[in-house]
C-alpha atoms as a PDB file:
ATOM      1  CA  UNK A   1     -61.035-120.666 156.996  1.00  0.00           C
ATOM      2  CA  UNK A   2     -60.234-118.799 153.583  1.00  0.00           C
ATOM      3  CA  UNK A   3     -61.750-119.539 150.698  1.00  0.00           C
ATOM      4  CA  UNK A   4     -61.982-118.383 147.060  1.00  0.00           C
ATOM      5  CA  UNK A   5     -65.195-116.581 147.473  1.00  0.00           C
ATOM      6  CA  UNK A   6     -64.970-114.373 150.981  1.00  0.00           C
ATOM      7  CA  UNK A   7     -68.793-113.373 151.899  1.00  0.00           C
ATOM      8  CA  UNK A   8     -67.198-109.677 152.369  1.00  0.00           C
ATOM      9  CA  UNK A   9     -66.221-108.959 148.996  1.00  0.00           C
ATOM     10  CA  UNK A  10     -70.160-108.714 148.068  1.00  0.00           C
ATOM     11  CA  UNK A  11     -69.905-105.497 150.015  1.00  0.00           C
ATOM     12  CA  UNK A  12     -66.738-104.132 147.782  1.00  0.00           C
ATOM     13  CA  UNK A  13     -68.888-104.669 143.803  1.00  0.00           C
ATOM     14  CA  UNK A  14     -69.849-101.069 143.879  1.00  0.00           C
ATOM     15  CA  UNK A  15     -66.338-101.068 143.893  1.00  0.00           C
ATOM     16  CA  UNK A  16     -65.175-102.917 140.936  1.00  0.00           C
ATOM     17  CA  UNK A  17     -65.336 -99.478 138.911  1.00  0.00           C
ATOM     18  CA  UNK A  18     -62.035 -98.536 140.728  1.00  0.00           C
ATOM     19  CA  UNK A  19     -59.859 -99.991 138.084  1.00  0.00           C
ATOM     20  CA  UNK A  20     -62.453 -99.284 135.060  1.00  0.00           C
ATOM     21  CA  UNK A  21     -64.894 -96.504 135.882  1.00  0.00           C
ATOM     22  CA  UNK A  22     -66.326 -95.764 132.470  1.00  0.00           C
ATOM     23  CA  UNK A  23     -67.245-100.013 131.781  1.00  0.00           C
ATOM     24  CA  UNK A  24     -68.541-100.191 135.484  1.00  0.00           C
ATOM     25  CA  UNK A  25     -70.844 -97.106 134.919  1.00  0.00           C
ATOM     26  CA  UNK A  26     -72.101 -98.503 131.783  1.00  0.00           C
ATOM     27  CA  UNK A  27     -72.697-102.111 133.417  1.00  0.00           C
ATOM     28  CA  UNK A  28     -73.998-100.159 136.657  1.00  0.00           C
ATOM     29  CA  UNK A  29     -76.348 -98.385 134.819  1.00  0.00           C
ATOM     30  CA  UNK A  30     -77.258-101.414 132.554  1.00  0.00           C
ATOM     31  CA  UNK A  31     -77.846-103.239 135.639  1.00  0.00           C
ATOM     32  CA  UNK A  32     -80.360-101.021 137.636  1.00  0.00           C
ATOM     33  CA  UNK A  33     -82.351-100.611 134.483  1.00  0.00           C
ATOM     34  CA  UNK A  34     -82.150-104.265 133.870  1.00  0.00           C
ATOM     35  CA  UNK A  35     -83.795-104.703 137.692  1.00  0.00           C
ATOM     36  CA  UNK A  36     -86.457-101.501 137.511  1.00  0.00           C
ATOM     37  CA  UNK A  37     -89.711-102.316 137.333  1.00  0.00           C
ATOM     38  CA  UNK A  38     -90.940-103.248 133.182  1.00  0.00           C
ATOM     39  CA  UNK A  39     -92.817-105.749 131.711  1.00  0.00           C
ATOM     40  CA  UNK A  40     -91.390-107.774 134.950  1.00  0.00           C
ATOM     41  CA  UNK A  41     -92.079-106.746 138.689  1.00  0.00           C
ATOM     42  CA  UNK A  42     -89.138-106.145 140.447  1.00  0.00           C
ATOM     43  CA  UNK A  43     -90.195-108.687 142.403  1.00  0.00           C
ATOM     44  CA  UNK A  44     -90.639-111.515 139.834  1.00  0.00           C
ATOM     45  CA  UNK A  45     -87.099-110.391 138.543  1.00  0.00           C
ATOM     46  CA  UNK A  46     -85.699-111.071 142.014  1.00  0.00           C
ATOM     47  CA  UNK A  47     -87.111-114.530 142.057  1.00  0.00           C
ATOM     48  CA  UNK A  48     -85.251-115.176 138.385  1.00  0.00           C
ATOM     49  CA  UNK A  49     -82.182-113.789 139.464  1.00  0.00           C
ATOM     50  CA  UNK A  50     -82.474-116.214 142.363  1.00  0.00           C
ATOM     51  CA  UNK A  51     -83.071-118.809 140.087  1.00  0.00           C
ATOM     52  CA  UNK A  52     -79.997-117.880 137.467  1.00  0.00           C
ATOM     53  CA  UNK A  53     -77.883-117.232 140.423  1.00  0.00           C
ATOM     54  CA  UNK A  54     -77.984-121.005 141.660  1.00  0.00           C
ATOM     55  CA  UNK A  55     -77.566-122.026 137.616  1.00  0.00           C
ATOM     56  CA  UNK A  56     -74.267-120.321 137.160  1.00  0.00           C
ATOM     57  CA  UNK A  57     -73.140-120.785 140.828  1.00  0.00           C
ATOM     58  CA  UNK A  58     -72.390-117.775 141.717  1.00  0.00           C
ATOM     59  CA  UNK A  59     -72.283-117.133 145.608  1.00  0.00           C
ATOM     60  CA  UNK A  60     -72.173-113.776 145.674  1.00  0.00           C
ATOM     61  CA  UNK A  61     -74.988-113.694 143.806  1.00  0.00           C
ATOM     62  CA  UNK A  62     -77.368-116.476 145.759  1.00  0.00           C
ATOM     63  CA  UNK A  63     -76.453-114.547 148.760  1.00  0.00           C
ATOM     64  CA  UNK A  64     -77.577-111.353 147.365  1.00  0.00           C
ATOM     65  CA  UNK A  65     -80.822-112.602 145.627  1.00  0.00           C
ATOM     66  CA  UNK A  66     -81.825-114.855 148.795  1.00  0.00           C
ATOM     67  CA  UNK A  67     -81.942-111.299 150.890  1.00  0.00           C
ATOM     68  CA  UNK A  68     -83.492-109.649 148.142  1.00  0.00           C
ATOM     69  CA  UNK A  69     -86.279-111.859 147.325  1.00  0.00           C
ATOM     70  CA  UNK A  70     -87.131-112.615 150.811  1.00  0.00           C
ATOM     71  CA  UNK A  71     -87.203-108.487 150.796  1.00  0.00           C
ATOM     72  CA  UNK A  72     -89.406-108.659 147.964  1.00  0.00           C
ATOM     73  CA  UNK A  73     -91.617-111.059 150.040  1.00  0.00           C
ATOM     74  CA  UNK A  74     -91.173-114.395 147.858  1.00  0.00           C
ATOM     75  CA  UNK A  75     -91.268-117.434 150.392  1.00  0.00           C
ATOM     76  CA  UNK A  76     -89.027-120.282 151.006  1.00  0.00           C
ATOM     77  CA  UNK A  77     -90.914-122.822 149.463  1.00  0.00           C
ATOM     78  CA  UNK A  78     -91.289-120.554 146.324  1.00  0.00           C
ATOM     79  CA  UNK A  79     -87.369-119.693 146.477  1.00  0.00           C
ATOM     80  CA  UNK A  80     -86.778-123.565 146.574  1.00  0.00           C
ATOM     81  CA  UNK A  81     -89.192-123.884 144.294  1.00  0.00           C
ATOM     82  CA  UNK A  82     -87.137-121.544 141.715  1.00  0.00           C
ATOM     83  CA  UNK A  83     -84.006-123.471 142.616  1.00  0.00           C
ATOM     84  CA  UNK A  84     -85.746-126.864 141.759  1.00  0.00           C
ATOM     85  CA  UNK A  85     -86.535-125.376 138.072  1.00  0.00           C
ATOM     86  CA  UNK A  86     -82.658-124.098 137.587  1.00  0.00           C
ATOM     87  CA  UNK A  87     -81.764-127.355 138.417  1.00  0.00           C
ATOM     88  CA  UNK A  88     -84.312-129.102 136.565  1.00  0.00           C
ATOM     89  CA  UNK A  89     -83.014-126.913 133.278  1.00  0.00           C
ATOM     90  CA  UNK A  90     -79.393-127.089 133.950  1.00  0.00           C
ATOM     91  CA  UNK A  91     -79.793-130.962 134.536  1.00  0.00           C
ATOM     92  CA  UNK A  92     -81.861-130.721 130.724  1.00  0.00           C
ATOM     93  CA  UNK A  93     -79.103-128.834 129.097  1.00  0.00           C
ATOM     94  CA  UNK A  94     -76.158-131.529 130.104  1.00  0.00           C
ATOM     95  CA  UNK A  95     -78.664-134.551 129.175  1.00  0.00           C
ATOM     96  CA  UNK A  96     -79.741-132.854 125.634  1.00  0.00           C
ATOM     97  CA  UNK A  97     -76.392-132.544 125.364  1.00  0.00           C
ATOM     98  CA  UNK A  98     -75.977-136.522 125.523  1.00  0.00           C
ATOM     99  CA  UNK A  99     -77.416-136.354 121.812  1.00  0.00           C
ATOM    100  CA  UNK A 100     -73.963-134.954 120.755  1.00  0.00           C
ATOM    101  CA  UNK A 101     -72.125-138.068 122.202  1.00  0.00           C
ATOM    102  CA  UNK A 102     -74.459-140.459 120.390  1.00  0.00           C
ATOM    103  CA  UNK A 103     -74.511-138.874 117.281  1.00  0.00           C
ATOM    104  CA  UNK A 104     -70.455-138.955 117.301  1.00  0.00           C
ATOM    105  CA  UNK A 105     -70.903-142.697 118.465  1.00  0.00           C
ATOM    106  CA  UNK A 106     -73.012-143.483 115.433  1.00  0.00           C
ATOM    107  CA  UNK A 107     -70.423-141.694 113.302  1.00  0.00           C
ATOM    108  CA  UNK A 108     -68.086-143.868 114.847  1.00  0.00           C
ATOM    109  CA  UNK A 109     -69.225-147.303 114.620  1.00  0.00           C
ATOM    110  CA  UNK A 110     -71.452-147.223 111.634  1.00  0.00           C
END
């Protein structure tokens, strides 16, 4: 079956400086440092990325982050767990957003 998002290209990213070296250095090295350990574990970034991952939908991304934080030694029910707050936010931001709609209804009919 093909499909817009092919599991295999994951594999080719470290690749994506082929047609822009210089900007994919910069964003590789952005990235690592983004990921070392700081103020966050390694670990507890893995679990956000997780999280962020599932809020923008990005496949490649939930694929990598599932592996990595199961790596990292988060469990299931804490990965779910993560999921349930992205989609608990993401859910937030399109209701909070409803405000917008009744404000311009009020404009409307007043």
């Amino acid at each position: 079956m093909k499909t817009y998002y092919n599991p295999e290209d994951l594999k080719k990213f470290s690749k994506i400086g082929n047609f822009q070296k210089k900007l994919a250095d910069k964003f590789f090295d952005y990235y690592g440092e983004v990921f070392a350990e700081g103020e966050l574990s390694a670990r507890e970034k893995s679990l956000i990325a997780l999280a962020v991952a599932h809020a923008i939908q990005c496949p490649y991304c939930i694929d990598a982050y599932t592996s990595d934080s199961l790596e990292k030694g988060w469990t299931e029910g804490q990965m779910m767990e993560a999921v349930h707050v992205a989609g608990a936010i993401r859910g937030g931001a399109s209701l909070v957003h409803g405000v917008q709609m009744m404000n311009k209804v009020n404009d409307l009919t007043m």
